[in-house]
C-alpha atoms as a PDB file:
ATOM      1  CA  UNK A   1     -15.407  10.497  -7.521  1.00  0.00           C
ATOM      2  CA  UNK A   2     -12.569   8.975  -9.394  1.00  0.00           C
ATOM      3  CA  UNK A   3     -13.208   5.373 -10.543  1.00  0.00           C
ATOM      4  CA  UNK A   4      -9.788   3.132 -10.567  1.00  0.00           C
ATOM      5  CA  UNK A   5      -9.230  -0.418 -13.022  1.00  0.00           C
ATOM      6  CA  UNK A   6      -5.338  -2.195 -12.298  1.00  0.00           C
ATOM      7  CA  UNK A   7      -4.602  -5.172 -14.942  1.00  0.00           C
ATOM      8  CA  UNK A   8      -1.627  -6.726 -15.248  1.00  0.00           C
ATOM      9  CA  UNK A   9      -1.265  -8.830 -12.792  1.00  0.00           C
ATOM     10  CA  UNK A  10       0.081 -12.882 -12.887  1.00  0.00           C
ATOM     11  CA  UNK A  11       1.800 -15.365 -11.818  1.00  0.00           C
ATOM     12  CA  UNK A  12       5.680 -15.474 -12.250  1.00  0.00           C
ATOM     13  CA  UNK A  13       9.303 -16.568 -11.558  1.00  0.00           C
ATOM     14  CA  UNK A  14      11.183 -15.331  -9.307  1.00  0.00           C
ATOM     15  CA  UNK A  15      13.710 -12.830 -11.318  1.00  0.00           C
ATOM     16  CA  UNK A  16      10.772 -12.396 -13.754  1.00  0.00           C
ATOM     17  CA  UNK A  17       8.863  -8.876 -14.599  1.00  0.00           C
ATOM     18  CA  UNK A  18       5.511  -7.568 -14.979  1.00  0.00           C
ATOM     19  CA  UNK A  19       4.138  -4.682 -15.458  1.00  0.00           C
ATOM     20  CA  UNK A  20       1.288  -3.174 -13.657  1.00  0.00           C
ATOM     21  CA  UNK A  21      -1.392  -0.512 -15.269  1.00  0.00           C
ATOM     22  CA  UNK A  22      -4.006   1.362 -13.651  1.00  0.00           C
ATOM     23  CA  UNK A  23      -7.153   3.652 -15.990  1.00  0.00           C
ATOM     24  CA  UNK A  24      -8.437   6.452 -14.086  1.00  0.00           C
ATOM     25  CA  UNK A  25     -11.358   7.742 -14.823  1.00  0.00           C
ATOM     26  CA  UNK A  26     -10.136  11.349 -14.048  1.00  0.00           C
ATOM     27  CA  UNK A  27      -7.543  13.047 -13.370  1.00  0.00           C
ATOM     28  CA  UNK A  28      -5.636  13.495  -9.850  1.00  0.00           C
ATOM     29  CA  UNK A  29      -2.571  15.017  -8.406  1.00  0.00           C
ATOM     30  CA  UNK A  30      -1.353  11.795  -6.814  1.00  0.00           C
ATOM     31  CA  UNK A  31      -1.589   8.051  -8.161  1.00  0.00           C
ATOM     32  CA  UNK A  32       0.249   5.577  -6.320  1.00  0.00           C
ATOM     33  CA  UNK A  33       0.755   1.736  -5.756  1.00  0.00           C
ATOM     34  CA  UNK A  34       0.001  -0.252  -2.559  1.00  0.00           C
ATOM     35  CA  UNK A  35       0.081  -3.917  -1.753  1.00  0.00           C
ATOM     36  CA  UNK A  36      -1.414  -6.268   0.737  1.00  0.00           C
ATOM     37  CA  UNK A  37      -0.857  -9.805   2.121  1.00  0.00           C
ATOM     38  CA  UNK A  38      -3.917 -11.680   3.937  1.00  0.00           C
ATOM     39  CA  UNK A  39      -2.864 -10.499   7.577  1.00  0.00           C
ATOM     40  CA  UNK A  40      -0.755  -7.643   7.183  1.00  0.00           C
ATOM     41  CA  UNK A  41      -1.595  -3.905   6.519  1.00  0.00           C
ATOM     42  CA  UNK A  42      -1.608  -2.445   3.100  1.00  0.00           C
ATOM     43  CA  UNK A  43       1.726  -1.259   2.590  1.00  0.00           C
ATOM     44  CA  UNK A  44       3.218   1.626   0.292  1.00  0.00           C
ATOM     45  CA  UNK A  45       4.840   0.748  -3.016  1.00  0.00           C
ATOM     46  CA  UNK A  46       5.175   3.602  -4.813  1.00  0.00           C
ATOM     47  CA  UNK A  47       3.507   6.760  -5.918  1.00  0.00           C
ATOM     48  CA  UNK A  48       4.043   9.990  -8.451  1.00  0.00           C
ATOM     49  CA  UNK A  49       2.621  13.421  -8.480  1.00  0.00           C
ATOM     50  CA  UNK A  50       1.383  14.544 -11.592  1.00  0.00           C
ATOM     51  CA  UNK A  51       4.169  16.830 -11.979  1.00  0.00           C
ATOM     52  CA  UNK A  52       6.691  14.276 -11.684  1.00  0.00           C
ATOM     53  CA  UNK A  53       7.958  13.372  -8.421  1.00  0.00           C
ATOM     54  CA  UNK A  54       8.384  10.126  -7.230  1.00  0.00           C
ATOM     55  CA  UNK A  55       8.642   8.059  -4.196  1.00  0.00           C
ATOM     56  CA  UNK A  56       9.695   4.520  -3.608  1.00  0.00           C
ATOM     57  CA  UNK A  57       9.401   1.848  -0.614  1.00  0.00           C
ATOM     58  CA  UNK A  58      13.025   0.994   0.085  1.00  0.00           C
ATOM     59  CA  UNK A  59      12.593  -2.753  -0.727  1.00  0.00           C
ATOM     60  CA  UNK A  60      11.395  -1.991  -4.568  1.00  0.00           C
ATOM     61  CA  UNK A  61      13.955   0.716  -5.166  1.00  0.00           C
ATOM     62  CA  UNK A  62      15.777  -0.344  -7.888  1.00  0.00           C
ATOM     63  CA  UNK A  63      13.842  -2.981  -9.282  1.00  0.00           C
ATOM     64  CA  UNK A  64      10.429  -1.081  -9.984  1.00  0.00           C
ATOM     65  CA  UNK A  65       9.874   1.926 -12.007  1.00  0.00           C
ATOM     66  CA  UNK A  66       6.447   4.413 -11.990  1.00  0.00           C
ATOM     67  CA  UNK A  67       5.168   6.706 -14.793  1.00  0.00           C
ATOM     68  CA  UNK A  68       2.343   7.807 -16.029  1.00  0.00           C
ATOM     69  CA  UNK A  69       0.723   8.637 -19.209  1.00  0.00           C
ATOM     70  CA  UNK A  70       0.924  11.650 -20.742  1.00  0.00           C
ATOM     71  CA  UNK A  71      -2.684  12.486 -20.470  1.00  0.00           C
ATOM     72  CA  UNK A  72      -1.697  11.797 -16.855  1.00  0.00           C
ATOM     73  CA  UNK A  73      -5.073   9.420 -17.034  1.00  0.00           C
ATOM     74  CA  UNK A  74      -3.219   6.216 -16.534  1.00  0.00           C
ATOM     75  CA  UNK A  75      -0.643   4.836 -14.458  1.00  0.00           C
ATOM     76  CA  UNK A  76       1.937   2.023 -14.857  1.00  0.00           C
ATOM     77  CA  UNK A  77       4.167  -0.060 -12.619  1.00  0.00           C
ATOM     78  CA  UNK A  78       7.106  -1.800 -14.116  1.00  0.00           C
ATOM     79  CA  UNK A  79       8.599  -4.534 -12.197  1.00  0.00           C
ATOM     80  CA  UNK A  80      11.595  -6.366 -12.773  1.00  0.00           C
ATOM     81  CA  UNK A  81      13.973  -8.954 -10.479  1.00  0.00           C
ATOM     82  CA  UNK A  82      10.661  -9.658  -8.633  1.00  0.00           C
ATOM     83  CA  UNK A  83      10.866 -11.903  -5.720  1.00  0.00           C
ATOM     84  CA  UNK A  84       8.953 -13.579  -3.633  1.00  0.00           C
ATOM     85  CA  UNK A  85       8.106 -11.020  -0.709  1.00  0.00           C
ATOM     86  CA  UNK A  86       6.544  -9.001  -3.563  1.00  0.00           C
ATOM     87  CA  UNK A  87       3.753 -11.257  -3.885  1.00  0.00           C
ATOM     88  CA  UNK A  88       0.754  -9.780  -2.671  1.00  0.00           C
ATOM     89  CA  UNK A  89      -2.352  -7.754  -3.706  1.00  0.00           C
ATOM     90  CA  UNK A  90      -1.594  -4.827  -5.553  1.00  0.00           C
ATOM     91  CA  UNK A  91      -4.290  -1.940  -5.484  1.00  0.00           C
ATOM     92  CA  UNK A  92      -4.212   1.135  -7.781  1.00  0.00           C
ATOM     93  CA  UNK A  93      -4.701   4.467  -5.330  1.00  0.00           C
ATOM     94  CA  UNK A  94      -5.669   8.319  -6.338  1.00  0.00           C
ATOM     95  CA  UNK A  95      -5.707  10.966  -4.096  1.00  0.00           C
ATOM     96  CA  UNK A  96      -5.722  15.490  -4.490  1.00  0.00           C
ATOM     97  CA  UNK A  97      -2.167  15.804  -2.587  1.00  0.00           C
ATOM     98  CA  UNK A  98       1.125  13.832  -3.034  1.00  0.00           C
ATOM     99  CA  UNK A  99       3.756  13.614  -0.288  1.00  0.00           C
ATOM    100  CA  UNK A 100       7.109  11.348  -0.652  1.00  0.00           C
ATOM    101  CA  UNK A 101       5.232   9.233   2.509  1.00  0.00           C
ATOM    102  CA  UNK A 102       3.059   6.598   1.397  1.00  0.00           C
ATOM    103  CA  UNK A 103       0.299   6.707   3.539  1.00  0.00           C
ATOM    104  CA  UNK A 104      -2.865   4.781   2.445  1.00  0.00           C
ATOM    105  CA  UNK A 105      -5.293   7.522   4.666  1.00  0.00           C
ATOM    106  CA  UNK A 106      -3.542  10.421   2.119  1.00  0.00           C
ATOM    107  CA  UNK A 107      -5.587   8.648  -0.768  1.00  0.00           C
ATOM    108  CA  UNK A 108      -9.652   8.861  -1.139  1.00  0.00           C
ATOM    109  CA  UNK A 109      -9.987   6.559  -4.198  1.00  0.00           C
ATOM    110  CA  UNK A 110      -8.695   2.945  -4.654  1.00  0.00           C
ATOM    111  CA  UNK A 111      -9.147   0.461  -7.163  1.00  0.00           C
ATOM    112  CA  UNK A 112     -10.241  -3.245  -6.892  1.00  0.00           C
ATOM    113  CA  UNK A 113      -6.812  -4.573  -6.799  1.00  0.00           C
ATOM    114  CA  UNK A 114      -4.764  -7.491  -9.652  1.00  0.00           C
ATOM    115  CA  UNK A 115      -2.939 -10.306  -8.181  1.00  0.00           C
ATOM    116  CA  UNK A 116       0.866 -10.665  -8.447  1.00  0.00           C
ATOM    117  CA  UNK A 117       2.159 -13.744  -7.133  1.00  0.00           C
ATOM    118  CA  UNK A 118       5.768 -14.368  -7.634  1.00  0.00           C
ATOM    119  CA  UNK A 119       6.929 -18.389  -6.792  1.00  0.00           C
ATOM    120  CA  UNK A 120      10.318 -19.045  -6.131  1.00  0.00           C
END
């Protein structure tokens, strides 16, 4: 098992920035983002294999950036121009195979989730 901690989260303006990290406790192929409101699925953000590759939802691209550490151990969301609809619950995933979809069933491990609440 792979044990997942996010931090980073807040409260902010919109047009303001945070940035998002997530401490694995081991290594996997594919780390991604999700978010959730109170009555709506948990949606795809963004995700990166640990050879690179990167996906973004169509609504962040642009405006939020993925990477990971070089021990590939921890993961990091940058997010800038946020805006209100990006409010919501954002959960740390792992998983053994990366695809461009985000799909919440392609990852086994999630974290507890950090709050990000943007006001406008």
């Amino acid at each position: 098992d792979v044990d997942l901690a996010e931090s980073g989260g807040g409260s902010v303006q919109a047009g303001g920035t945070l940035r998002l990290s997530c401490v694995a406790s081991g290594v996997t192929v594919a780390m991604a983002w999700f978010r959730q409101v109170p009555g709506k699925e948990r949606e795809g953000v963004a995700s990166i294999d640990v050879l690179g590759p990167t996906t973004y939802e169509d609504s962040v691209k642009g405006r939020f950036s993925i990477s990971r550490s070089d021990d590939k151990i921890k993961m990091f969301l940058q997010m800038n121009d946020l805006k209100p609809e990006d409010t919501g619950m954002y959960y740390c995933a792992a998983g053994s195979t990366w695809s461009p979809q985000l799909r919440a069933r392609d990852y086994a491990y999630w974290g507890q989730g950090t709050q990000v609440t943007v006001s406008s």
